[in-house]
C-alpha atoms as a PDB file:
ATOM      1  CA  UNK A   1     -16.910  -6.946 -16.192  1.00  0.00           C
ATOM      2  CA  UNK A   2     -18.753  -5.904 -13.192  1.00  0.00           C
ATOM      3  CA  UNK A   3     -19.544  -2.376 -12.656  1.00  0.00           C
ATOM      4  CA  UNK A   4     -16.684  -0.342 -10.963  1.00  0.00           C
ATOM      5  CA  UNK A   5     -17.532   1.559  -7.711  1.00  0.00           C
ATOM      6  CA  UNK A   6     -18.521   4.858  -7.936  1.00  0.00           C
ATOM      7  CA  UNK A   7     -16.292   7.672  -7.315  1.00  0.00           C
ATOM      8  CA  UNK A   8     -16.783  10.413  -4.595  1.00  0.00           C
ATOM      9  CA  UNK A   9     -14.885  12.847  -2.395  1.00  0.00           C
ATOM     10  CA  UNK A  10     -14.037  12.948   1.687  1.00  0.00           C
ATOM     11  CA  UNK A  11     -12.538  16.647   2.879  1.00  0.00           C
ATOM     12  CA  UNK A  12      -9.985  16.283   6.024  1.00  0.00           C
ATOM     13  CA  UNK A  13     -10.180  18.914   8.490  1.00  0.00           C
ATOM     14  CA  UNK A  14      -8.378  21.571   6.675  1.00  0.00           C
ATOM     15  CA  UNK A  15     -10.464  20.982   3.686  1.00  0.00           C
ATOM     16  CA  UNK A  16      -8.364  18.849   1.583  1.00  0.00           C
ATOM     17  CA  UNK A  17     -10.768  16.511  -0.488  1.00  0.00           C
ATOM     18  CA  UNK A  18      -9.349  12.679  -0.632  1.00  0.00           C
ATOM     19  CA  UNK A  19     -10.887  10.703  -3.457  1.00  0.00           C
ATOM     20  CA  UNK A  20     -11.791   7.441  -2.879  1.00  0.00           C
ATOM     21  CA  UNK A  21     -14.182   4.875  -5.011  1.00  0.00           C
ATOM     22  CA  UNK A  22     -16.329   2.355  -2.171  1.00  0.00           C
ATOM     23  CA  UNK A  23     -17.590  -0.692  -2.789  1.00  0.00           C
ATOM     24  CA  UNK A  24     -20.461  -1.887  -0.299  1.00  0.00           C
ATOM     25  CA  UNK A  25     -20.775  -5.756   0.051  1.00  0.00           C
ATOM     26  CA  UNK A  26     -20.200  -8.492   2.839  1.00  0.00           C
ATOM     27  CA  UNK A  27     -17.244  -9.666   4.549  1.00  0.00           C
ATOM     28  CA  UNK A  28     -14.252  -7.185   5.925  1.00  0.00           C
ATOM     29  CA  UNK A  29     -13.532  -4.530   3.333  1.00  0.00           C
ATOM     30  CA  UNK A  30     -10.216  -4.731   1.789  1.00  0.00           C
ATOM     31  CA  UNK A  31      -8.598  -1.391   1.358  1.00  0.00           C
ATOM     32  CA  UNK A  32      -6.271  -1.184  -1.798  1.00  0.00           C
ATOM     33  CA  UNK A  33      -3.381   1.275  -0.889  1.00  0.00           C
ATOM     34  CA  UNK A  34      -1.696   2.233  -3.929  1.00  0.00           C
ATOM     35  CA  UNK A  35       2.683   2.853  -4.436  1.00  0.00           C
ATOM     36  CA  UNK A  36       4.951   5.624  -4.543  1.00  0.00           C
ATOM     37  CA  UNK A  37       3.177   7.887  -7.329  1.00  0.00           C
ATOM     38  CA  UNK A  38       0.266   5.573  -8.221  1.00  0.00           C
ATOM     39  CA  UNK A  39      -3.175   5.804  -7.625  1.00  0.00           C
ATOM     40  CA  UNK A  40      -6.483   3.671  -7.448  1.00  0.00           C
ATOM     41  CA  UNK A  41      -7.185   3.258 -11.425  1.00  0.00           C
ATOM     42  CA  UNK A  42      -4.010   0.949 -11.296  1.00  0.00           C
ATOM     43  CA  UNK A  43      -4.388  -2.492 -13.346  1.00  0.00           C
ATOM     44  CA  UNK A  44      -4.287  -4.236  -9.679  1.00  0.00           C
ATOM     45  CA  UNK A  45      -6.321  -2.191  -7.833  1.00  0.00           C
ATOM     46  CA  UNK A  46      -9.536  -2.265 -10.588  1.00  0.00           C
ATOM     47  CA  UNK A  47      -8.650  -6.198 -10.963  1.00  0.00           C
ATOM     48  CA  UNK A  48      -9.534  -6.562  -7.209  1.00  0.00           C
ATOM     49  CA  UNK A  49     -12.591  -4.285  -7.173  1.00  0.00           C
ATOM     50  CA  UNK A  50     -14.297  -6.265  -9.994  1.00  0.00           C
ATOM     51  CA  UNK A  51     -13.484  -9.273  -8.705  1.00  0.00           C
ATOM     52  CA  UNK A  52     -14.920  -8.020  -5.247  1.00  0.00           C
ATOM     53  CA  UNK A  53     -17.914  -6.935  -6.760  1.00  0.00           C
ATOM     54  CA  UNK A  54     -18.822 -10.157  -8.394  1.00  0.00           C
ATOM     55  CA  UNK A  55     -18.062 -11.618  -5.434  1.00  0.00           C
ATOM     56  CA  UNK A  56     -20.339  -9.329  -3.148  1.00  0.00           C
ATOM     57  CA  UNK A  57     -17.109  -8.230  -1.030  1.00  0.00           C
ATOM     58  CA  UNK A  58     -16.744  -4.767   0.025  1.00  0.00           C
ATOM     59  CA  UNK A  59     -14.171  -2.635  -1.174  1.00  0.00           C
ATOM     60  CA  UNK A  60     -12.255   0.845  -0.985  1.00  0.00           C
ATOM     61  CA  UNK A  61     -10.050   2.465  -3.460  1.00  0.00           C
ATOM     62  CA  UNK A  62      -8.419   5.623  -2.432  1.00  0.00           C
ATOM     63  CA  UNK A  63      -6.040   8.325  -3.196  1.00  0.00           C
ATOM     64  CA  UNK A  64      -3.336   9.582  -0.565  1.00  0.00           C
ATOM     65  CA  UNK A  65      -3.438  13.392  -0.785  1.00  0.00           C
ATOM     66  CA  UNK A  66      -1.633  14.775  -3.683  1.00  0.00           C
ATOM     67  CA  UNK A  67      -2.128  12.040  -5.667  1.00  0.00           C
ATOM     68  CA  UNK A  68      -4.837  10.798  -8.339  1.00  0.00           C
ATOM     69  CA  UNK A  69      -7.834  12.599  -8.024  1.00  0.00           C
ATOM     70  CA  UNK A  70      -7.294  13.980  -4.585  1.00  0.00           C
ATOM     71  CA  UNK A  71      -6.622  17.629  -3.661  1.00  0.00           C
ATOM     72  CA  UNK A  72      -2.911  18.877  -2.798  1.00  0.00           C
ATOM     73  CA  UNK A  73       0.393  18.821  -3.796  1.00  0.00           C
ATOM     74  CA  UNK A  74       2.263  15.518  -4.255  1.00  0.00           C
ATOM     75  CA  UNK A  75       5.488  17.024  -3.059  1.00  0.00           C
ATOM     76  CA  UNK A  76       3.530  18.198   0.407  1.00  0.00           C
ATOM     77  CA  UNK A  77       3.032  14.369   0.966  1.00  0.00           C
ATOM     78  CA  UNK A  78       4.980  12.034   3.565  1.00  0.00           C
ATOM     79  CA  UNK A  79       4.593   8.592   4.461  1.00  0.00           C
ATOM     80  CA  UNK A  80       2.825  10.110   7.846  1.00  0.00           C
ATOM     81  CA  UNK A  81      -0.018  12.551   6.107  1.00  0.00           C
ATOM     82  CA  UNK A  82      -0.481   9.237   3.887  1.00  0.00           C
ATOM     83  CA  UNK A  83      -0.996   7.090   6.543  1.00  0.00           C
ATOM     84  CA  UNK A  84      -3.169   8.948   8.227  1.00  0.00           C
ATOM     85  CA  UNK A  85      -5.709  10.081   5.297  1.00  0.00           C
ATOM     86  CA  UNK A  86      -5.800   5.969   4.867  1.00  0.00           C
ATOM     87  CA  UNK A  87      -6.985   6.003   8.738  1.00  0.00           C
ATOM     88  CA  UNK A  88      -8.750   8.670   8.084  1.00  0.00           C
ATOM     89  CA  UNK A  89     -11.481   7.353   5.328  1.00  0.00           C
ATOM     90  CA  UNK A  90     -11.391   4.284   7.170  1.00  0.00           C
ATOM     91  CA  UNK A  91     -12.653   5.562  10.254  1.00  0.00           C
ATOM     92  CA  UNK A  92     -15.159   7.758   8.291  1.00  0.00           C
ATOM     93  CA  UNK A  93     -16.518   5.152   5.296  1.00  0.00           C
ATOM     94  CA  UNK A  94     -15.928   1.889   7.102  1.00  0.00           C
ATOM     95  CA  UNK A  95     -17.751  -0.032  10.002  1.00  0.00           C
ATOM     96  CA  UNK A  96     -16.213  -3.333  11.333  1.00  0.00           C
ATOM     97  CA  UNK A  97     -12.864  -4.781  10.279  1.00  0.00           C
ATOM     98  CA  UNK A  98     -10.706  -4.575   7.210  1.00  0.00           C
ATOM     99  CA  UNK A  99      -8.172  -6.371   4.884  1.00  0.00           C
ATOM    100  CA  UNK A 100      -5.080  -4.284   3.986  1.00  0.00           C
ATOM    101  CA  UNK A 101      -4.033  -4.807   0.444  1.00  0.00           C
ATOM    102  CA  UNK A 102      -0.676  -2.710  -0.268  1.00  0.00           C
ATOM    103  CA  UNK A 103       1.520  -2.345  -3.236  1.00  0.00           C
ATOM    104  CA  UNK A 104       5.345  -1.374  -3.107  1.00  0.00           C
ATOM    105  CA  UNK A 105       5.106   1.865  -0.740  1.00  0.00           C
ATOM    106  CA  UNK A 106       1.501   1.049   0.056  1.00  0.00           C
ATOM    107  CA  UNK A 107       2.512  -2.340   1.815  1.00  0.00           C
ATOM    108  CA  UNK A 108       4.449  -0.232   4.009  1.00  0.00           C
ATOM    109  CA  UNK A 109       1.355   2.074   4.827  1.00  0.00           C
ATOM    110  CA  UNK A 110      -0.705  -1.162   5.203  1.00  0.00           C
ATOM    111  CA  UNK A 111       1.611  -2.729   7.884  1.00  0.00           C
ATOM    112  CA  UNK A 112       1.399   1.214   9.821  1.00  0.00           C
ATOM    113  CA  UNK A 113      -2.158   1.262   9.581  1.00  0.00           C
ATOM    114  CA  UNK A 114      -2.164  -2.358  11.277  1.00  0.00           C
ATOM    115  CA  UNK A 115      -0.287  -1.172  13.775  1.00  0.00           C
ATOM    116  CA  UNK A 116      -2.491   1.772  14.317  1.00  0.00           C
ATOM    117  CA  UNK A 117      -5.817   0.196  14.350  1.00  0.00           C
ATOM    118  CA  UNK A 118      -5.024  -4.072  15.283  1.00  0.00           C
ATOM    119  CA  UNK A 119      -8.511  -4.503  16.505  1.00  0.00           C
ATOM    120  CA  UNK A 120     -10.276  -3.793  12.768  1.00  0.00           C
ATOM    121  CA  UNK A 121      -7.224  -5.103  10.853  1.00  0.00           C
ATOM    122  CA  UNK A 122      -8.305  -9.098  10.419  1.00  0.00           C
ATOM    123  CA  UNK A 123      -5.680  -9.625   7.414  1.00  0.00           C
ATOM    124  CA  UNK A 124      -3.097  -7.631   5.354  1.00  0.00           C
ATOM    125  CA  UNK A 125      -1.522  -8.634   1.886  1.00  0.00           C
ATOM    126  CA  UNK A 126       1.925  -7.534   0.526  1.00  0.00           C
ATOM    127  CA  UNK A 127       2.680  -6.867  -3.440  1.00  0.00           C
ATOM    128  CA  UNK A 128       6.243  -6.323  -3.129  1.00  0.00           C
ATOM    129  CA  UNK A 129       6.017  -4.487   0.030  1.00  0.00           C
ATOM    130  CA  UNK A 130       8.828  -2.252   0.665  1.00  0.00           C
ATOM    131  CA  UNK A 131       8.968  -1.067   4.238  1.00  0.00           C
ATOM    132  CA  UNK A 132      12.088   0.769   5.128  1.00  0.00           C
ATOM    133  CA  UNK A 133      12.809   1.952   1.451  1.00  0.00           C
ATOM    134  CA  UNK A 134      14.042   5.859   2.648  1.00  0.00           C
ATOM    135  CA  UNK A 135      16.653   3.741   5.069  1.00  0.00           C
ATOM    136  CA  UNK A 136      18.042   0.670   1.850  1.00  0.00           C
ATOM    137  CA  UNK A 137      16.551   2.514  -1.118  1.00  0.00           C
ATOM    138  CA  UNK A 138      18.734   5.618  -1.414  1.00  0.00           C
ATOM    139  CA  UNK A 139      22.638   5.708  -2.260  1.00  0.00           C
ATOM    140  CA  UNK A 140      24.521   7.535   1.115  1.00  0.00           C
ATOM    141  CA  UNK A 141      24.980  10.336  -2.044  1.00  0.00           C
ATOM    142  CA  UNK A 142      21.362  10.288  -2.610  1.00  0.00           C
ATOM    143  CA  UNK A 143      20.762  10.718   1.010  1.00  0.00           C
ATOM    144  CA  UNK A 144      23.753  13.878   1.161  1.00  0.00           C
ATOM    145  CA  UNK A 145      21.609  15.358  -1.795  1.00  0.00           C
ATOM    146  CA  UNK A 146      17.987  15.344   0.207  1.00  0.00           C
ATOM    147  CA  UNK A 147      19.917  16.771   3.010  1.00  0.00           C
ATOM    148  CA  UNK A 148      21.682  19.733   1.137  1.00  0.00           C
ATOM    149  CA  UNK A 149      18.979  20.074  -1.930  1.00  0.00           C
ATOM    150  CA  UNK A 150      15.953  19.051  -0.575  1.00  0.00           C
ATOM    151  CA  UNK A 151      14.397  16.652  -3.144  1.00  0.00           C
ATOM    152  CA  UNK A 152      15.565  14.037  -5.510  1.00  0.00           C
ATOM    153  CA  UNK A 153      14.457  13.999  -9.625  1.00  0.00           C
ATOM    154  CA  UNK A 154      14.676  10.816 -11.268  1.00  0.00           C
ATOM    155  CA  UNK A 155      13.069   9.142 -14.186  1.00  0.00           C
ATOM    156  CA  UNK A 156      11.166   6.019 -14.030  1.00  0.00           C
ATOM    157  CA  UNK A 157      10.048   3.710 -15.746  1.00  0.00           C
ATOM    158  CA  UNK A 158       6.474   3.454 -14.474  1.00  0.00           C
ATOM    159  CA  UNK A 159       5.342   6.656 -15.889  1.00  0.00           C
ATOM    160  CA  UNK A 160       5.657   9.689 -17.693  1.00  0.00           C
ATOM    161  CA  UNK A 161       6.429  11.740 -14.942  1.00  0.00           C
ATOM    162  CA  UNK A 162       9.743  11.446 -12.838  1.00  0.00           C
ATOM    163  CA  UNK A 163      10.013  10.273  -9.555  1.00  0.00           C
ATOM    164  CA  UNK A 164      10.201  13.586  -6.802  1.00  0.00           C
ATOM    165  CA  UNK A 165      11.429  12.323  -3.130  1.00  0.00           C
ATOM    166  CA  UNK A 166      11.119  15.038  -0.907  1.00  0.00           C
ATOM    167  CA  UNK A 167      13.644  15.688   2.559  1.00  0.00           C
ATOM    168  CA  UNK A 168      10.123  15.968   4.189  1.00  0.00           C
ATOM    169  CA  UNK A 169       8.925  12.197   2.253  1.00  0.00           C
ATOM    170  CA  UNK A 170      12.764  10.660   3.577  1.00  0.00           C
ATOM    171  CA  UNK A 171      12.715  12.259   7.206  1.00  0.00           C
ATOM    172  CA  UNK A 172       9.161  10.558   7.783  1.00  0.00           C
ATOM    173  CA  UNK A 173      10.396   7.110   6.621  1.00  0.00           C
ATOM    174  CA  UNK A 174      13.068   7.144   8.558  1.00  0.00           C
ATOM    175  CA  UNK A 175      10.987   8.329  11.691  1.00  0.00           C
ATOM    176  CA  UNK A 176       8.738   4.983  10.835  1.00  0.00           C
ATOM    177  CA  UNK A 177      11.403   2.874   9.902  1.00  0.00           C
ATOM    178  CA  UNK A 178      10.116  -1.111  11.021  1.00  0.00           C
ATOM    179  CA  UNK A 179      12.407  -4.006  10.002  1.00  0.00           C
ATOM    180  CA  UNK A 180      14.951  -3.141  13.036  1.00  0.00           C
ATOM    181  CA  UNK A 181      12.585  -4.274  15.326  1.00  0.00           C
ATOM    182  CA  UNK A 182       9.887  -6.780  15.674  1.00  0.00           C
ATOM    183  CA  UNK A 183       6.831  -5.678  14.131  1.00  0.00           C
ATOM    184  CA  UNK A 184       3.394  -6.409  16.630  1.00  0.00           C
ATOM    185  CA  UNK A 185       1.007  -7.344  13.847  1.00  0.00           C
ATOM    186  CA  UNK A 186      -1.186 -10.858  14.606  1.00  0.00           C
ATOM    187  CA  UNK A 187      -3.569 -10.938  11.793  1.00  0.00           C
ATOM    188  CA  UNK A 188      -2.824 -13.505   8.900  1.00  0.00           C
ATOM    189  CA  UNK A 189      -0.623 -11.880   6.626  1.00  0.00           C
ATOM    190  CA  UNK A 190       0.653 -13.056   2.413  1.00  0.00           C
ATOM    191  CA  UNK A 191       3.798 -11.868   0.704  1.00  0.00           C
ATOM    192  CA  UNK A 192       3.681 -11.486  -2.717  1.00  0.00           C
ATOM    193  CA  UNK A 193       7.360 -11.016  -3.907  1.00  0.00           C
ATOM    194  CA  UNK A 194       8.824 -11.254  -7.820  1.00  0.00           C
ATOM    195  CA  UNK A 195      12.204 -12.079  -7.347  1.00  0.00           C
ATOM    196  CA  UNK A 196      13.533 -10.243 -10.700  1.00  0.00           C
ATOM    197  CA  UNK A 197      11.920  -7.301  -8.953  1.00  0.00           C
ATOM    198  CA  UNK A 198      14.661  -3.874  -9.762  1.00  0.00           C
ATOM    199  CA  UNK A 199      13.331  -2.134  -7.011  1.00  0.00           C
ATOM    200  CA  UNK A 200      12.781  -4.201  -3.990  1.00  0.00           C
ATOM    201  CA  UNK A 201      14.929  -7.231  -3.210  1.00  0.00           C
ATOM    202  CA  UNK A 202      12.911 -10.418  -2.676  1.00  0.00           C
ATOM    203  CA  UNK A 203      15.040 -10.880   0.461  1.00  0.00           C
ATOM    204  CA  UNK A 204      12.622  -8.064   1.952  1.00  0.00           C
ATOM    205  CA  UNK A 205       9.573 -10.617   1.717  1.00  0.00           C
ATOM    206  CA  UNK A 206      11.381 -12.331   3.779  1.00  0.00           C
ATOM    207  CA  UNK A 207      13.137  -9.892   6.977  1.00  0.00           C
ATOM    208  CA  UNK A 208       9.119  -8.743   7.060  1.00  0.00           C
ATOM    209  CA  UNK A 209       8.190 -12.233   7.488  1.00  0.00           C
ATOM    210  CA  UNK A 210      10.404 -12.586  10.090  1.00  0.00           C
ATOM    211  CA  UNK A 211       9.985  -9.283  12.091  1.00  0.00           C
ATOM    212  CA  UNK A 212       5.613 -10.280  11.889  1.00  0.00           C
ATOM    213  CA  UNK A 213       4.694 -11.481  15.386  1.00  0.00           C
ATOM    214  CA  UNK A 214       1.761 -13.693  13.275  1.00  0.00           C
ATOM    215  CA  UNK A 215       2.308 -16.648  13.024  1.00  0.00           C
ATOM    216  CA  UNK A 216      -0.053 -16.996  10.022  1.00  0.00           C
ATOM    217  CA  UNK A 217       2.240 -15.463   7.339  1.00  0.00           C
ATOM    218  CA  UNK A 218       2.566 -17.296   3.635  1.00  0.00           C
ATOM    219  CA  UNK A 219       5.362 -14.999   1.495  1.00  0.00           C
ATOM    220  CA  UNK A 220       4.657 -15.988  -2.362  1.00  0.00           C
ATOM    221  CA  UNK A 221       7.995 -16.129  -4.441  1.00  0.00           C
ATOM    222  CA  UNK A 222       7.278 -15.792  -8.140  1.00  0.00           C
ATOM    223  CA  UNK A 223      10.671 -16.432 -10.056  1.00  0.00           C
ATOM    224  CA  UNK A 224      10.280 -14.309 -12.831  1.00  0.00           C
ATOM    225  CA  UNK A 225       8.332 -11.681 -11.538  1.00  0.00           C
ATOM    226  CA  UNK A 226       9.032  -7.911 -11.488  1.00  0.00           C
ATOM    227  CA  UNK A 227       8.034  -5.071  -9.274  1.00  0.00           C
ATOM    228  CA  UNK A 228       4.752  -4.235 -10.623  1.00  0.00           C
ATOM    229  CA  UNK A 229       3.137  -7.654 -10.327  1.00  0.00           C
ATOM    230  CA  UNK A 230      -0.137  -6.742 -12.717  1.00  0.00           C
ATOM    231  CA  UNK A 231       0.528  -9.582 -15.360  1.00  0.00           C
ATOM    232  CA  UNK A 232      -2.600 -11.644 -15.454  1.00  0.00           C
ATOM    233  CA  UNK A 233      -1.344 -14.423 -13.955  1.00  0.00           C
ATOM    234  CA  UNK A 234       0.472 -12.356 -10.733  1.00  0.00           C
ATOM    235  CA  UNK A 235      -3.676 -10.780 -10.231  1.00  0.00           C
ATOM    236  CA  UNK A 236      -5.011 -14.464 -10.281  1.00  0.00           C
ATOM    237  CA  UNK A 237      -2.279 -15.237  -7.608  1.00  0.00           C
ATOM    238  CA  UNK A 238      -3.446 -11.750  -6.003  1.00  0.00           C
ATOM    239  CA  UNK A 239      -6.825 -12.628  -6.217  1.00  0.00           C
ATOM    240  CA  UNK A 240      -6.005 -16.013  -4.627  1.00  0.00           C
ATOM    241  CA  UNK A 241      -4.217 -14.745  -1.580  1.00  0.00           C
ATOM    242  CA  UNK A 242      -6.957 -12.288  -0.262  1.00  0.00           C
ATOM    243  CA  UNK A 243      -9.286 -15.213  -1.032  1.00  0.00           C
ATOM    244  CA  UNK A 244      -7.314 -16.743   1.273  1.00  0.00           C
ATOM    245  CA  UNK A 245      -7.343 -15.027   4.185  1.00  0.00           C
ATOM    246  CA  UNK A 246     -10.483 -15.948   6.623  1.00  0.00           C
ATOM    247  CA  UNK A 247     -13.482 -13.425   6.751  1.00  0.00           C
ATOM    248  CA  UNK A 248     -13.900 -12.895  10.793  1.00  0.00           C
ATOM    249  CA  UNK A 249     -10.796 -12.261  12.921  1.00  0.00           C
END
């Protein structure tokens, strides 16, 4: 397998260190943005980077703050600080455009950082993207409970530790909420959506789809496929689809 990148540090202004690992090679770098309590030594995200490096492609891995390897408290986090450290290392590590790859929560983040910067974004890709999850993804008793309580405990099956949503995590979603409305991205854009998925219903592949003012977007159905998306055959499909998309804007 080919070497993984190496693993460093970048401190926002007040200090924080983000971890990130960066890949140098041709081509737009594609920026892996990790889900909801995951981090960049996911199955997916190391799949991409070898394949990247054997195919001289460019690459960032990263940790939001509070998460991985990167200074802070998880339960400080919102979908805003996240976004912007993501902005943040890649105005400071990158020069010239990007692809956006996002899992669950991060293909949310990807289509707000495309929004952000549409001039270096030439191409985002979706693994069961779930934008909107604070506003479909919470019972109204769920949402009474963040209100009066403040956070929301629940085991998962993804990990050893449980799932923590904080009133501060829900507030920003819904302040960045995107399916109402049509959503100005333009770059090419694939949809990679398992339709036995628990967490995200595959009809979401499909409303962002439709919101996308591209008209280059492919959304992937795979029949039996669950949220996670890491079997071997869902990363050859992965692999595929940023393979796919065209290496100048």
């Amino acid at each position: 397998m080919t070497d993984l990148a190496p693993f460093h540090f970048l401190a926002r202004p007040d200090g924080l260190r983000l971890a990130y690992r960066h890949r140098q090679g041709s081509g737009p770098t594609i920026v892996f943005l990790p889900g909801y309590m995951s981090d960049m030594e996911g199955g997916k995200a190391i799949a991409l980077d070898a394949w990247a490096g054997a195919c001289g492609r460019a690459m960032l891995r990263l940790d939001y703050s509070g998460n991985g390897a990167s200074d802070g408290a998880f339960t400080d986090g919102t979908l805003a600080i996240w976004r912007d450290d993501v902005l943040l290392l890649i105005d400071r590590l990158i020069e010239g455009p990007v692809v956006l790859v996002g899992s669950s929560m991060g293909g949310w983040l990807a289509l707000l950082v495309a929004l952000t910067i549409p001039d270096r974004v030439v191409g985002l890709v979706g693994i069961a993207a779930a934008p909107d999850f604070t506003d479909w993804g919470f019972t109204d008793a769920q949402k009474a409970q963040l209100r009066d309580e403040g956070q929301i405990v629940e085991p998962t099956p993804y990990g050893d530790q449980p799932y923590v949503t904080t009133r501060a995590f829900w507030e920003s979603g819904q302040a960045n909420l995107l399916l109402r409305a049509p959503i100005a991205i333009d770059c090419p854009v694939r949809l990679l959506q398992g339709q036995v998925d628990p967490d995200v219903p595959w009809s979401t592949a499909l409303d962002i789809a439709s919101a996308l003012r591209s008209s280059d977007v492919q959304t992937l159905l795979i029949k039996d496929g669950d949220h996670r998306l890491s079997r071997e055959s869902d990363i050859a499909l992965l692999i595929r689809a940023v393979a796919s998309l065209p290496e100048t804007s």
